[in-house]
C-alpha atoms as a PDB file:
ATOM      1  CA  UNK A   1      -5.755 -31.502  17.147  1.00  0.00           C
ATOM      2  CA  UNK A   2      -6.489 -28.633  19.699  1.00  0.00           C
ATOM      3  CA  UNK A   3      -8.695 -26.137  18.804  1.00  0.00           C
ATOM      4  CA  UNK A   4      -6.916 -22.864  17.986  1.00  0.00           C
ATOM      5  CA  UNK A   5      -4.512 -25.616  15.069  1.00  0.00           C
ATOM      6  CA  UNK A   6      -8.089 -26.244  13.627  1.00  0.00           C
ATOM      7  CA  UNK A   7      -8.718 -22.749  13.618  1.00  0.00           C
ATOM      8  CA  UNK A   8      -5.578 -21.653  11.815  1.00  0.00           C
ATOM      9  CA  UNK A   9      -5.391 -24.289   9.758  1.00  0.00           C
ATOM     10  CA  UNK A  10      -9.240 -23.960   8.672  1.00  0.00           C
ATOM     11  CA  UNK A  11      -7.955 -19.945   8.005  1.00  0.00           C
ATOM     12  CA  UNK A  12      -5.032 -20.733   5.860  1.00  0.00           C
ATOM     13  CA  UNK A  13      -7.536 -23.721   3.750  1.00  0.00           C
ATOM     14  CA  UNK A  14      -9.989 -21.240   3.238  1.00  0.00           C
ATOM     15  CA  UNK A  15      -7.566 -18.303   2.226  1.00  0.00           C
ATOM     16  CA  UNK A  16      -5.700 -20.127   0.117  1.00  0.00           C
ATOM     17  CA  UNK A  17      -9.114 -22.064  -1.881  1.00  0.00           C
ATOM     18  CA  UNK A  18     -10.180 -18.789  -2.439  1.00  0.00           C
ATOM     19  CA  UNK A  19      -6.978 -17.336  -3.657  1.00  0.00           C
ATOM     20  CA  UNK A  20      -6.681 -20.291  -5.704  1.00  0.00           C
ATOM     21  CA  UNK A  21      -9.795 -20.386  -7.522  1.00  0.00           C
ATOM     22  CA  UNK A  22     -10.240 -16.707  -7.642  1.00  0.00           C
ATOM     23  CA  UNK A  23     -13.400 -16.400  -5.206  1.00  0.00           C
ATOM     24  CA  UNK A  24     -14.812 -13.648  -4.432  1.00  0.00           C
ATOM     25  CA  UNK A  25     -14.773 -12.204  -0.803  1.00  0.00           C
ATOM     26  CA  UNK A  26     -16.011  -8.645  -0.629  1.00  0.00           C
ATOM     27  CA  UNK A  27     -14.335  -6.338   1.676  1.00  0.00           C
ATOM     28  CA  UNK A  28     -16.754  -5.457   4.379  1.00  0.00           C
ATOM     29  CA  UNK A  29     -18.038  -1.839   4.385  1.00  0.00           C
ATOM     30  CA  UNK A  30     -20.749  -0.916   6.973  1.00  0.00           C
ATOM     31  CA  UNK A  31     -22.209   2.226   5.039  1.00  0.00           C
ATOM     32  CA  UNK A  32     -22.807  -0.433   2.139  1.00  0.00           C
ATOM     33  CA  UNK A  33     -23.793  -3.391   4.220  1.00  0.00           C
ATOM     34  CA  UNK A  34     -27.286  -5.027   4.359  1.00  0.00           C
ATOM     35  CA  UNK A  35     -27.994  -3.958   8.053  1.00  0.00           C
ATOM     36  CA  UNK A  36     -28.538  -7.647   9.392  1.00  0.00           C
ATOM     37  CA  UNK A  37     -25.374  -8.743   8.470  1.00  0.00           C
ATOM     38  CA  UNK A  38     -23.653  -6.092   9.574  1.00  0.00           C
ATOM     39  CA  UNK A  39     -25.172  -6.633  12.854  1.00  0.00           C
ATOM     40  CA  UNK A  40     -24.063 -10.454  12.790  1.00  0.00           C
ATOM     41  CA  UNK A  41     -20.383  -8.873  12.114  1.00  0.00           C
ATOM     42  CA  UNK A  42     -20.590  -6.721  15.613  1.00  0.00           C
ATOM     43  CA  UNK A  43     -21.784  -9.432  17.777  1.00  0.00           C
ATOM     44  CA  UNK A  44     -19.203 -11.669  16.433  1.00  0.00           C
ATOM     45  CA  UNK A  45     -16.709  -8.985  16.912  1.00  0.00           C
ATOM     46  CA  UNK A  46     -17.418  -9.614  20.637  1.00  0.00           C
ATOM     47  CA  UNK A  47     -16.204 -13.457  20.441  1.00  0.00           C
ATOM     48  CA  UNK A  48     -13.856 -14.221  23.496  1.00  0.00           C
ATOM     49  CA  UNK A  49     -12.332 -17.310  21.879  1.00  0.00           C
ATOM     50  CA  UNK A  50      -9.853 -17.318  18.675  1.00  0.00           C
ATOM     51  CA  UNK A  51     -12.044 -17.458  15.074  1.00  0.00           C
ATOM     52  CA  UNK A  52     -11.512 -15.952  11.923  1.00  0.00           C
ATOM     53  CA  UNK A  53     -14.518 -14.391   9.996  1.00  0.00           C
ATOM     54  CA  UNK A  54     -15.351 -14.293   6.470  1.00  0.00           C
ATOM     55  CA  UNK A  55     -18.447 -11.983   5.227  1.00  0.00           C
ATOM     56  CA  UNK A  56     -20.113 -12.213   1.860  1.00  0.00           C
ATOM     57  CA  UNK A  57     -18.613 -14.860   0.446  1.00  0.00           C
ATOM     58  CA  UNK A  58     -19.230 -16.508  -3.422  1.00  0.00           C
ATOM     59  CA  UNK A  59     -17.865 -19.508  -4.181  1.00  0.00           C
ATOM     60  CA  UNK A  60     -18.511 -21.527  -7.614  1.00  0.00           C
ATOM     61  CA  UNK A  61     -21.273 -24.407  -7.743  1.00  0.00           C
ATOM     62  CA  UNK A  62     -21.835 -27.302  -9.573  1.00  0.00           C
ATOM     63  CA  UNK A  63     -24.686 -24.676 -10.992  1.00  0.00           C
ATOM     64  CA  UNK A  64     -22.799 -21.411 -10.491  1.00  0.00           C
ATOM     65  CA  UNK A  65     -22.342 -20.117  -7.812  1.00  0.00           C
ATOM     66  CA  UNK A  66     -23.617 -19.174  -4.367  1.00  0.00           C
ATOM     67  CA  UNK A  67     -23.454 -16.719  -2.100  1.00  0.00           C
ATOM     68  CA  UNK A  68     -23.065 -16.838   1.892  1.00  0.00           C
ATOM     69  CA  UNK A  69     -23.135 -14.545   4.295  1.00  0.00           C
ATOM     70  CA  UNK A  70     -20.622 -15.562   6.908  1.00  0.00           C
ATOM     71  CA  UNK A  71     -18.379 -18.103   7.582  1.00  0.00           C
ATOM     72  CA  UNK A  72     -17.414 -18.416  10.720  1.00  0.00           C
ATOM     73  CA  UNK A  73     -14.211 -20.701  12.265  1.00  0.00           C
ATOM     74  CA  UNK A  74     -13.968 -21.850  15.404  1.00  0.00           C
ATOM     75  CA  UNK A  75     -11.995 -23.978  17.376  1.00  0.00           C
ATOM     76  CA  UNK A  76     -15.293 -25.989  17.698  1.00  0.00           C
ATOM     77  CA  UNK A  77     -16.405 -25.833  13.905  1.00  0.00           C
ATOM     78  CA  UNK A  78     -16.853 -24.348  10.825  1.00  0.00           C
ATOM     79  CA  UNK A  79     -20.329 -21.969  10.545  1.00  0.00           C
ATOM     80  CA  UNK A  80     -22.279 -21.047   7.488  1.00  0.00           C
ATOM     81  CA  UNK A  81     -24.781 -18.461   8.699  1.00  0.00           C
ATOM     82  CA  UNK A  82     -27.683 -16.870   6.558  1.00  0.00           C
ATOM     83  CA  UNK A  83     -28.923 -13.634   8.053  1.00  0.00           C
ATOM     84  CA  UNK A  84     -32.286 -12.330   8.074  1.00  0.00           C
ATOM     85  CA  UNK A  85     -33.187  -9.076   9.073  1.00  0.00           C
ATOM     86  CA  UNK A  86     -37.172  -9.651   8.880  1.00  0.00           C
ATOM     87  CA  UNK A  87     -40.034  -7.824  11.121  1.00  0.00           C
ATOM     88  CA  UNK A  88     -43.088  -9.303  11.902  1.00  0.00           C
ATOM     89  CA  UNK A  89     -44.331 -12.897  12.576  1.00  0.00           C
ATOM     90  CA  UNK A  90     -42.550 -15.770  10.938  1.00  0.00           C
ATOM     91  CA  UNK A  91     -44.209 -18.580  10.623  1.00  0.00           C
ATOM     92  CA  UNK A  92     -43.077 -22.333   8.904  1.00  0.00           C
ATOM     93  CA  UNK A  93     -41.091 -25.479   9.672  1.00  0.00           C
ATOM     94  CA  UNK A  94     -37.826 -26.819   8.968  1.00  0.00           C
ATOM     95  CA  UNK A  95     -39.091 -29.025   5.949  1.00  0.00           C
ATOM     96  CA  UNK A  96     -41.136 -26.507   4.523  1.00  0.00           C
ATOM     97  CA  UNK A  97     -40.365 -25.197   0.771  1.00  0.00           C
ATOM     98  CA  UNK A  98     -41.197 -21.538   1.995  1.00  0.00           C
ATOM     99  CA  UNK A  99     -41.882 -19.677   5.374  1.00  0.00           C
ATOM    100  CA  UNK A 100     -44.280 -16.718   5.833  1.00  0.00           C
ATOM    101  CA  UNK A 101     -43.977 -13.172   7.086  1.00  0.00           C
ATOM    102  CA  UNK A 102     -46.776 -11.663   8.524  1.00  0.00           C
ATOM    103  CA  UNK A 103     -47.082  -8.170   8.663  1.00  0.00           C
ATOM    104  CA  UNK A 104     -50.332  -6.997  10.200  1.00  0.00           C
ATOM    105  CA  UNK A 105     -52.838  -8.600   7.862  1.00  0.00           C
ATOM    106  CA  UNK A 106     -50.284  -8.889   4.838  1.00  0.00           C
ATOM    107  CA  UNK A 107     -48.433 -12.365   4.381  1.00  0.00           C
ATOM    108  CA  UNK A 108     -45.115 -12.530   2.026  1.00  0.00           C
ATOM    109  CA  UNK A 109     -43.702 -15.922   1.488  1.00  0.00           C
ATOM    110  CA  UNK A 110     -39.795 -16.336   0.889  1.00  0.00           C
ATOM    111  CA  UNK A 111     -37.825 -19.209   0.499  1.00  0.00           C
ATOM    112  CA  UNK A 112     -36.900 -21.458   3.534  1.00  0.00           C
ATOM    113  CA  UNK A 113     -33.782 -20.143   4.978  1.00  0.00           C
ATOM    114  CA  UNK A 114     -32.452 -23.608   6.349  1.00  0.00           C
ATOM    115  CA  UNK A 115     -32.581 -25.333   2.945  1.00  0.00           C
ATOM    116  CA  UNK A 116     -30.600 -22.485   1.796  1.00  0.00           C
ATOM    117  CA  UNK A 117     -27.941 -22.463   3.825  1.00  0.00           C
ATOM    118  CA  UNK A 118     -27.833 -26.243   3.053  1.00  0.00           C
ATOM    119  CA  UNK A 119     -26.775 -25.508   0.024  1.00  0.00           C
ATOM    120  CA  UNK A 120     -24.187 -23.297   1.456  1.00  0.00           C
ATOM    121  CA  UNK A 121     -23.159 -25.550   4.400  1.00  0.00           C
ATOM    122  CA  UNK A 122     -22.721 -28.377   1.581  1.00  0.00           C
ATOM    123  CA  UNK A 123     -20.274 -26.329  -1.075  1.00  0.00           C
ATOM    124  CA  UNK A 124     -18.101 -25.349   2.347  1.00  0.00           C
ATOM    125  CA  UNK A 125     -17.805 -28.735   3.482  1.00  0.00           C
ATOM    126  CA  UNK A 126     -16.560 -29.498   0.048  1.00  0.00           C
ATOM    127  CA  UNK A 127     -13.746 -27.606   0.298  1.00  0.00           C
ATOM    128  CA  UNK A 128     -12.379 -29.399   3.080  1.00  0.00           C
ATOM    129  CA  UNK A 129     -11.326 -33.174   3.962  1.00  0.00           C
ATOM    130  CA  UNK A 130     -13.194 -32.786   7.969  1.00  0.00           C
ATOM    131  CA  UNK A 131     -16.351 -35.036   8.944  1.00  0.00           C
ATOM    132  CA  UNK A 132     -19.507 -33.333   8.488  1.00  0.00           C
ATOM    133  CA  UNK A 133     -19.721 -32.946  12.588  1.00  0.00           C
ATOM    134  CA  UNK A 134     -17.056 -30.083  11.947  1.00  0.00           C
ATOM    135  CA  UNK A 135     -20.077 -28.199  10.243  1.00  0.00           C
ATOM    136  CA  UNK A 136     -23.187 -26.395  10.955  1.00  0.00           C
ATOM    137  CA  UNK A 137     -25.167 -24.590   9.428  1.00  0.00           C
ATOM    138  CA  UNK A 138     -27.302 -21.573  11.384  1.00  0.00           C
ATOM    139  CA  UNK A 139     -29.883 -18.984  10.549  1.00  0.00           C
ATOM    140  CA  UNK A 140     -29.862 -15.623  12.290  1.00  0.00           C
ATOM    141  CA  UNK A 141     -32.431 -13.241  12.188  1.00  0.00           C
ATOM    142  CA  UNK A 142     -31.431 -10.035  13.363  1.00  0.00           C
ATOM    143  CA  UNK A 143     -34.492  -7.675  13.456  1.00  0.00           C
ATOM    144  CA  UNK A 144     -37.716  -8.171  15.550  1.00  0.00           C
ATOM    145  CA  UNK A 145     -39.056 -11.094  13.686  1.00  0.00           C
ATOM    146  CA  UNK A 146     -41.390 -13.603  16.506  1.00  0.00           C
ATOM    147  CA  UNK A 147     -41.181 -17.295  15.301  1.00  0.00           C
ATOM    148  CA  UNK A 148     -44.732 -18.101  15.747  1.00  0.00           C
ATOM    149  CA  UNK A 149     -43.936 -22.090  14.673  1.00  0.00           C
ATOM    150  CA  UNK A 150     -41.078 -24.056  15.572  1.00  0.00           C
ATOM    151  CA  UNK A 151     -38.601 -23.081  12.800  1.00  0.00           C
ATOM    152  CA  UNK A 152     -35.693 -25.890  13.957  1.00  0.00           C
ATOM    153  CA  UNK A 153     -32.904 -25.396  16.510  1.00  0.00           C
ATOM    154  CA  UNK A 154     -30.551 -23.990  13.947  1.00  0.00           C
ATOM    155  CA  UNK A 155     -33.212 -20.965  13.724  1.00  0.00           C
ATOM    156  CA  UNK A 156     -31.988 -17.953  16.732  1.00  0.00           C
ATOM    157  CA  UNK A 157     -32.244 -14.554  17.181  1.00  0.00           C
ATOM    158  CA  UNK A 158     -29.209 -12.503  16.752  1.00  0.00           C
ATOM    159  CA  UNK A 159     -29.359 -11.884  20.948  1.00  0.00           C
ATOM    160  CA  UNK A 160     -28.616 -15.630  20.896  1.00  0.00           C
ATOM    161  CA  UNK A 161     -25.729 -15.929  18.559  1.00  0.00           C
ATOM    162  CA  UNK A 162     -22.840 -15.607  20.537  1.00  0.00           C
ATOM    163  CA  UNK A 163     -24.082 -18.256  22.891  1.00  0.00           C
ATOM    164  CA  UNK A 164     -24.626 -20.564  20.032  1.00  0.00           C
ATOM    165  CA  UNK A 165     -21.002 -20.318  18.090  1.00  0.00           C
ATOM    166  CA  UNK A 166     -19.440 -20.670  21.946  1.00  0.00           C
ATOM    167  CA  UNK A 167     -21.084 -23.968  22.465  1.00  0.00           C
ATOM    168  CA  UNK A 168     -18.697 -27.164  22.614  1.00  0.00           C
END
């Protein structure tokens, strides 16, 4: 199947699942946007090759429900992509439970982004019959963050994003 069928037909599963089963997918408003995501939306805006976009999306969980920033379709895949729009030093590694932010002198923890979007990668591929290989999952942080550790290939800055989804 070439890619622009996979695309379309990827569009029209994903429309209809969420017409079906009542998801929500909130029109996108910049004034009201979280600034990192809306940031994600203009890059991706600047894809040469066919896609369809999907921002703030909630679909229902075996525990509720979860939200994701962007889904992304491709004629090379399907993306789930977390945004981040952190400052500062980040420092962790892809197994870790939590990451750090440092700040000057002041450390904040939060939860590791890659195991989140896991969990969002995961309820997406559920929704469709396609090998996992059809999926990935990527974390983009959009403000000046400097990974300080090895965070995992699936870890870019927002400069690198378009470069990444493009890939074969």
């Amino acid at each position: 199947m070439n890619g622009v069928l996979v695309l379309l037909v990827g569009a029209l599963l994903v429309s209809s699942v969420c017409f079906a089963t009542g998801i929500a997918v909130r029109r996108f408003i910049l004034v009201n946007r979280n600034m990192g995501e809306a940031l994600v939306v203009n890059t991706l805006a600047q894809l040469s090759c066919p896609h369809v976009l999907i921002n703030n999306v909630t679909l229902p969980t075996e525990s509720g429900t979860t939200q994701i920033d962007h889904i992304l379709i491709t004629g090379s895949g399907i993306f789930t992509i977390e945004t981040k729009h952190y400052t500062g030093w980040i420092l962790g590694s892809p197994d870790d439970s939590h990451w750090t932010q440092v700040i000057y002198r002041k450390k904040s923890r939060f939860r590791n982004p890659l195991r989140q979007n896991y969990g969002h990668l995961r309820t997406v591929q559920s929704l469709f019959k396609l090998p996992d290989t059809a999926f990935q999952g990527l974390v983009v942080f959009t403000g000046d963050a400097e990974f300080k550790t090895e965070l995992g290939p699936h870890v870019i800055h927002l400069n690198e994003l378009l470069g990444f989804v493009q890939q074969p």
